[in-house]
Protein backbone atom coordinates (compact mmCIF):
# COMPACT_ATOMS: atom_id res chain seq x y z
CA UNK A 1 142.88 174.72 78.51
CA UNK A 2 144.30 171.59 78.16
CA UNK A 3 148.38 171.41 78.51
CA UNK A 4 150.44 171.18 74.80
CA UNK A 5 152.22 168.72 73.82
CA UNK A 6 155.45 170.19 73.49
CA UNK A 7 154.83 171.86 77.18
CA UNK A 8 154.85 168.31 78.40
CA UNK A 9 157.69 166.89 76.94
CA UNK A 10 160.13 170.22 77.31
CA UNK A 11 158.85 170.37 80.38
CA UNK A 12 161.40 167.95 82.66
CA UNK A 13 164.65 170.27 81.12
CA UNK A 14 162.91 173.53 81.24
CA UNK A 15 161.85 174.50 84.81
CA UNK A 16 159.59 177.60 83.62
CA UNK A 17 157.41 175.28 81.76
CA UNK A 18 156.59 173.16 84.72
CA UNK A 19 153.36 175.85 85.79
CA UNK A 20 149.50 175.45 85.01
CA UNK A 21 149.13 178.89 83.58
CA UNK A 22 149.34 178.83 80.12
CA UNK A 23 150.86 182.49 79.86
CA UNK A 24 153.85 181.68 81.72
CA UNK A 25 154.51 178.99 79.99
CA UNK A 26 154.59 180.79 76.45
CA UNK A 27 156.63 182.93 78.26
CA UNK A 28 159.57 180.13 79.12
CA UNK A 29 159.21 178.53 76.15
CA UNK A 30 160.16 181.55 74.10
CA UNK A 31 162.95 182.05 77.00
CA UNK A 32 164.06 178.93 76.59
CA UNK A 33 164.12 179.64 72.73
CA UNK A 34 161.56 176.86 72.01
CA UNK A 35 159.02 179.46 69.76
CA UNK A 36 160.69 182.93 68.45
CA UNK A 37 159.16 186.34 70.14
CA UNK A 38 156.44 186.23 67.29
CA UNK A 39 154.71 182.79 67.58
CA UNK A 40 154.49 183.65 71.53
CA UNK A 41 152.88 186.62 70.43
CA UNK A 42 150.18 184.81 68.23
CA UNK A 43 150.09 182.05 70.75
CA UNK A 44 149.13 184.62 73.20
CA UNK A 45 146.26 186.13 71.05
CA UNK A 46 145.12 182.48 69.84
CA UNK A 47 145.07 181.92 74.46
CA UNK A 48 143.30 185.35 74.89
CA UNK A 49 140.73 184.97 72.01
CA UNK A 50 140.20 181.22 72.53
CA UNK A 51 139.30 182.56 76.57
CA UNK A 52 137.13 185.19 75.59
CA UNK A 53 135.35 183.12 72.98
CA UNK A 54 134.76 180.53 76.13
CA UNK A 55 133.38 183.51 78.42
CA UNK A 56 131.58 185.00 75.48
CA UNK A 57 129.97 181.04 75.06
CA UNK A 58 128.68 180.70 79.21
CA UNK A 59 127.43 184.30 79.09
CA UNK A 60 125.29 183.75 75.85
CA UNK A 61 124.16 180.14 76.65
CA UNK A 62 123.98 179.88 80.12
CA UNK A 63 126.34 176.50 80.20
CA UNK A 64 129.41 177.11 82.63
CA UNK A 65 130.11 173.67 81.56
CA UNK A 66 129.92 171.00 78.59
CA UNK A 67 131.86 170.15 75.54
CA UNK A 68 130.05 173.03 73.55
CA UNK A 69 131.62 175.67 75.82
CA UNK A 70 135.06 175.75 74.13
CA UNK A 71 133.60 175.60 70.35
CA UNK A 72 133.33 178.21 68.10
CA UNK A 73 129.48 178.29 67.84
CA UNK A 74 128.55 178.69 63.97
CA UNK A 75 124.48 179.99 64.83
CA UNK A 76 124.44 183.83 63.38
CA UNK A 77 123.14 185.09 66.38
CA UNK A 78 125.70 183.46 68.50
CA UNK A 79 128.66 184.88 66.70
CA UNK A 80 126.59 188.27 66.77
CA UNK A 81 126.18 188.23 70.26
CA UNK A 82 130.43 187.20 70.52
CA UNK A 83 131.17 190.29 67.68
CA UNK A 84 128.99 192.28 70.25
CA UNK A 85 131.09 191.77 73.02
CA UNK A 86 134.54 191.52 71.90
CA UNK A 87 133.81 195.26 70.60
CA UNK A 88 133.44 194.21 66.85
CA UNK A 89 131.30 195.51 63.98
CA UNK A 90 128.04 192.63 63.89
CA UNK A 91 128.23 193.26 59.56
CA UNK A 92 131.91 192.07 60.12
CA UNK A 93 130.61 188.82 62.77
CA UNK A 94 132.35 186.10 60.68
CA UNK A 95 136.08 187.72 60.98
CA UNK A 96 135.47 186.26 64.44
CA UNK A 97 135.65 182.92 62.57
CA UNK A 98 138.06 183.25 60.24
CA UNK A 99 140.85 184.87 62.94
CA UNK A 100 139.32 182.04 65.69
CA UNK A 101 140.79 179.49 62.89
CA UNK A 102 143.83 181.03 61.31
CA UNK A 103 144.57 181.19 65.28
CA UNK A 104 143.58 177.23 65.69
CA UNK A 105 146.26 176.59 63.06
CA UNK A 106 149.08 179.06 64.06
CA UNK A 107 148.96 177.20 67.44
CA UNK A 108 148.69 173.85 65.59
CA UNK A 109 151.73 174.67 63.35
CA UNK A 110 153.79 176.40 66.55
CA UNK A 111 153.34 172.82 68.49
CA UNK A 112 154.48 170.58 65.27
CA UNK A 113 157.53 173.51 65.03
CA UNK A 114 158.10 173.22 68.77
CA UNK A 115 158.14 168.83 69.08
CA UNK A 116 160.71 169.01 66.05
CA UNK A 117 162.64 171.23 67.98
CA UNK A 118 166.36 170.44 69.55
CA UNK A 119 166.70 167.70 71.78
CA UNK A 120 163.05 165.69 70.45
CA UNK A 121 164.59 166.30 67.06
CA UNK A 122 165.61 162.81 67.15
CA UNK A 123 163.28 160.90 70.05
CA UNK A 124 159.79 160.33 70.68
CA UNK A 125 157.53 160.53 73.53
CA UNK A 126 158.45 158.16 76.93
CA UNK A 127 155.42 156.64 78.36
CA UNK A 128 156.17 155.34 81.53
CA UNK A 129 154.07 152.71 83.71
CA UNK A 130 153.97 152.95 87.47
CA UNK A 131 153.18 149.78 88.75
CA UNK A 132 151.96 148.79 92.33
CA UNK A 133 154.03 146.16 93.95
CA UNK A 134 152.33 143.05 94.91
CA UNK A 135 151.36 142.05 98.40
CA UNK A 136 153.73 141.38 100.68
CA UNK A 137 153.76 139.40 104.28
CA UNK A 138 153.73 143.17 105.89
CA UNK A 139 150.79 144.21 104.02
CA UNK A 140 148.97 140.71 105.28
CA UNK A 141 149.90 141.70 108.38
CA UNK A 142 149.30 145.34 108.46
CA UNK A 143 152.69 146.84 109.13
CA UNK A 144 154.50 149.89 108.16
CA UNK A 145 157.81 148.44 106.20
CA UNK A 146 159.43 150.85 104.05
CA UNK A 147 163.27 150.06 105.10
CA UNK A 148 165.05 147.96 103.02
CA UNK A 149 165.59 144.93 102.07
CA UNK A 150 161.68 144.45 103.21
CA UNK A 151 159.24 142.20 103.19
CA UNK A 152 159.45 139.12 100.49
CA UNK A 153 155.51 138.61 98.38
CA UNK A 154 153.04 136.60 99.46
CA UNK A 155 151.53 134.25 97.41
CA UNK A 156 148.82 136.68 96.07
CA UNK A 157 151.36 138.69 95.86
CA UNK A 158 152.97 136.50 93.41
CA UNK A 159 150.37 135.71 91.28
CA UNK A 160 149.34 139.61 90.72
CA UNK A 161 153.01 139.88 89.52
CA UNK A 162 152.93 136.81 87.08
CA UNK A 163 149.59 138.19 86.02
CA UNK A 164 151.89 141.64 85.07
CA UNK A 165 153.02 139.58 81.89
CA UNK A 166 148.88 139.53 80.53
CA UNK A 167 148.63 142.69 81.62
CA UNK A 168 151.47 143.88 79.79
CA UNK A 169 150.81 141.76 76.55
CA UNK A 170 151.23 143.66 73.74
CA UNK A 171 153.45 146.65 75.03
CA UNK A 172 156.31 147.59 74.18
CA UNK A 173 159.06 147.79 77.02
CA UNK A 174 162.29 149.20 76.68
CA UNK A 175 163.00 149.32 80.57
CA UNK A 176 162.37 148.06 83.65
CA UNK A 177 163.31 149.63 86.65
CA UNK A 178 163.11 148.48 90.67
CA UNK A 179 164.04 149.57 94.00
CA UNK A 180 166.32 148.31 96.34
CA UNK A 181 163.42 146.82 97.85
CA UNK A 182 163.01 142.76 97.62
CA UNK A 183 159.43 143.27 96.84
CA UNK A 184 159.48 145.39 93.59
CA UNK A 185 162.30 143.16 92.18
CA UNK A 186 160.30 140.07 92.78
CA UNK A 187 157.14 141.49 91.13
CA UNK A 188 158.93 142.76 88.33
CA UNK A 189 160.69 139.62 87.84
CA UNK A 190 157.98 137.55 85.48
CA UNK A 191 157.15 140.63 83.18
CA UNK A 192 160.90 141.20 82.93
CA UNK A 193 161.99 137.56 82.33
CA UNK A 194 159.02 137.15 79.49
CA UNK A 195 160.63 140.32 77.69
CA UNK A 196 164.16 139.22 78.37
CA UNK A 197 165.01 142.91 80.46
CA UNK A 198 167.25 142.86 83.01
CA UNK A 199 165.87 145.23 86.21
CA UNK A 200 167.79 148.15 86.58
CA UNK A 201 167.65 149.15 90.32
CA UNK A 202 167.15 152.84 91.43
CA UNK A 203 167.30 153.84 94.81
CA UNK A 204 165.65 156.89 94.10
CA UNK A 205 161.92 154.82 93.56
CA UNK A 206 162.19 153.74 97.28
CA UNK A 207 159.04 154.46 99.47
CA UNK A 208 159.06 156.89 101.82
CA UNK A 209 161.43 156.06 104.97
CA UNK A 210 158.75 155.79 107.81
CA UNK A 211 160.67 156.60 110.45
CA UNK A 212 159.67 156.28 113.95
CA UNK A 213 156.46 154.97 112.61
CA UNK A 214 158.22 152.14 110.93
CA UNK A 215 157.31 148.82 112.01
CA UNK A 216 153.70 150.11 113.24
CA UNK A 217 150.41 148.32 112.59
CA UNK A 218 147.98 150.33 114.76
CA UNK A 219 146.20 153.07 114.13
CA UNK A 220 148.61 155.65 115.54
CA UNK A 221 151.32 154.90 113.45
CA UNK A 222 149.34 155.20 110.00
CA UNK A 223 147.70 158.33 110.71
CA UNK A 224 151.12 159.75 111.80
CA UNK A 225 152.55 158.88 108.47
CA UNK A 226 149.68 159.43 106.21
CA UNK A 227 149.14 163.29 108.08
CA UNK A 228 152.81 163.58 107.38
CA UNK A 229 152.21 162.79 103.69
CA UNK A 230 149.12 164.95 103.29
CA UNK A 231 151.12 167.56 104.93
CA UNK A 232 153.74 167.93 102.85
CA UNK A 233 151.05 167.93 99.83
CA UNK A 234 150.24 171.01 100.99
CA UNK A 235 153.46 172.62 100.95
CA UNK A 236 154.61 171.91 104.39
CA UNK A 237 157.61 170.16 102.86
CA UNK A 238 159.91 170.92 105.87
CA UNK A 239 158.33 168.39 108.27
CA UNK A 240 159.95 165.31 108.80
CA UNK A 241 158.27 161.56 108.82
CA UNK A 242 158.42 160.58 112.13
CA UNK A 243 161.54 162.51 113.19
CA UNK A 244 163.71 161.57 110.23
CA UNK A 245 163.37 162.49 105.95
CA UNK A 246 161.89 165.70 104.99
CA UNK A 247 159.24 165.97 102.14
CA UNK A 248 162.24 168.33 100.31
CA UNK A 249 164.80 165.75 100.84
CA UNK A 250 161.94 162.88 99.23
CA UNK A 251 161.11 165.05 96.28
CA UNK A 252 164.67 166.09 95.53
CA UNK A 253 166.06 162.74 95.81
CA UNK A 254 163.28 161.16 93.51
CA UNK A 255 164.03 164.09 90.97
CA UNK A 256 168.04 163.45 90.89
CA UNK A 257 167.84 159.58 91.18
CA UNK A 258 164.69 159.03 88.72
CA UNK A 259 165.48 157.91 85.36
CA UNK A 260 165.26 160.37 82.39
């Protein structure tokens, strides 16, 4: 089930919404006081009906996949089959329809309650664009350089960050942010320039600190620092890059320093 909208942007204040299961989010959003005790409750039996309904749709048709699998199928023998199941009477099948969409638009009006509520009362939705720095003269040559003040851009590296204002034609920017790394302030310099923004550095967007491995162009050195990094995607978060910053310390820092 794909993630609500209000889930998404409560999310980053309210640590109990940041899960994939959809139950324990209802349950820190009505913690958090975000829906009352009863909309959980209804949100809960819109989750558990709109679930079964799904089952109850791969069972009958065979499909374990496919946009048809999540819609209410209107065929009289389909919603038999579903009344069947769910333990209903079959002369009562099209209740199954009418809760399935008094359901649909409990949830519907629970999210417009939810992104009206508190501290969104008054903003909308931040989209925020990662962007790739350009190449460098490290990159040309291969090597590991994550310390700062780093390498400068080449000259492709130049033009893919005057291209940035194209690319960017058209959207609105509020912000631009860099590192203290020479190489994201000179590729964000023509896209901020053409908007008339003025950078804001972060230290918090650095790269990951290398390490021992900094400096490295062979083979060694990025499998040691890749490993590290697939590593600590898989929880091992402990383990340092090459003898010095933790994947803790990297996520912690990027979470306190990041901008809101």
């Amino acid at each position: 089930m794909d993630r609500p909208a209000s889930q998404l942007c409560h999310a980053w204040n309210h640590p109990a919404l940041r899960t994939v299961s959809t139950l324990e989010a209802l349950r820190g959003a009505a913690a958090a006081s975000l829906i009352t005790g009863d909309e959980e409750r209804r949100l809960v039996r819109s989750w558990e009906l709109a679930s079964a309904l799904r089952d109850i749709n791969v069972l009958a048709s065979g499909r374990a996949s496919g946009s048809r699998v999540d819609v209410l199928s209107h065929e009289i023998r389909d919603l038999a089959t579903a009344a069947t199941i769910l333990g209903r009477d079959v002369a009562v099948k099209h209740d199954i329809e009418e809760e399935y969409v008094r359901l649909r638009r409990a949830r519907a009006d629970v999210e417009k309650g939810v992104l009206r509520h508190g501290d969104l009362k008054r903003k909308t939705i931040m989209r925020i664009y990662l962007i790739r720095h350009g190449q460098t003269t490290s990159n040309v040559r291969h090597i590991l350089d994550s310390n700062p003040p780093g390498a400068h851009l080449s000259d492709l590296g130049r033009e893919q960050a005057a291209g940035l204002v194209a690319a960017f034609d058209g959207v609105d920017l509020d912000a631009v942010y860099v590192s203290s790394l020479r190489r994201t302030g000179e590729t964000a310099e023509p896209l901020a320039l053409a908007r008339g923004i003025d950078p804001v550095e972060l230290d918090g967007l650095r790269e990951i600190e290398a390490g021992s491995w900094e400096g490295g162009s062979d083979e060694a050195t990025y499998r040691g620092y890749l490993g590290t990094v697939q590593r600590w995607l898989s929880g091992r978060l402990e383990e340092r890059m090459g003898g010095g910053v933790t994947g803790r310390t990297c996520s912690n820092g990027m979470t306190r320093r990041s901008p809101r």
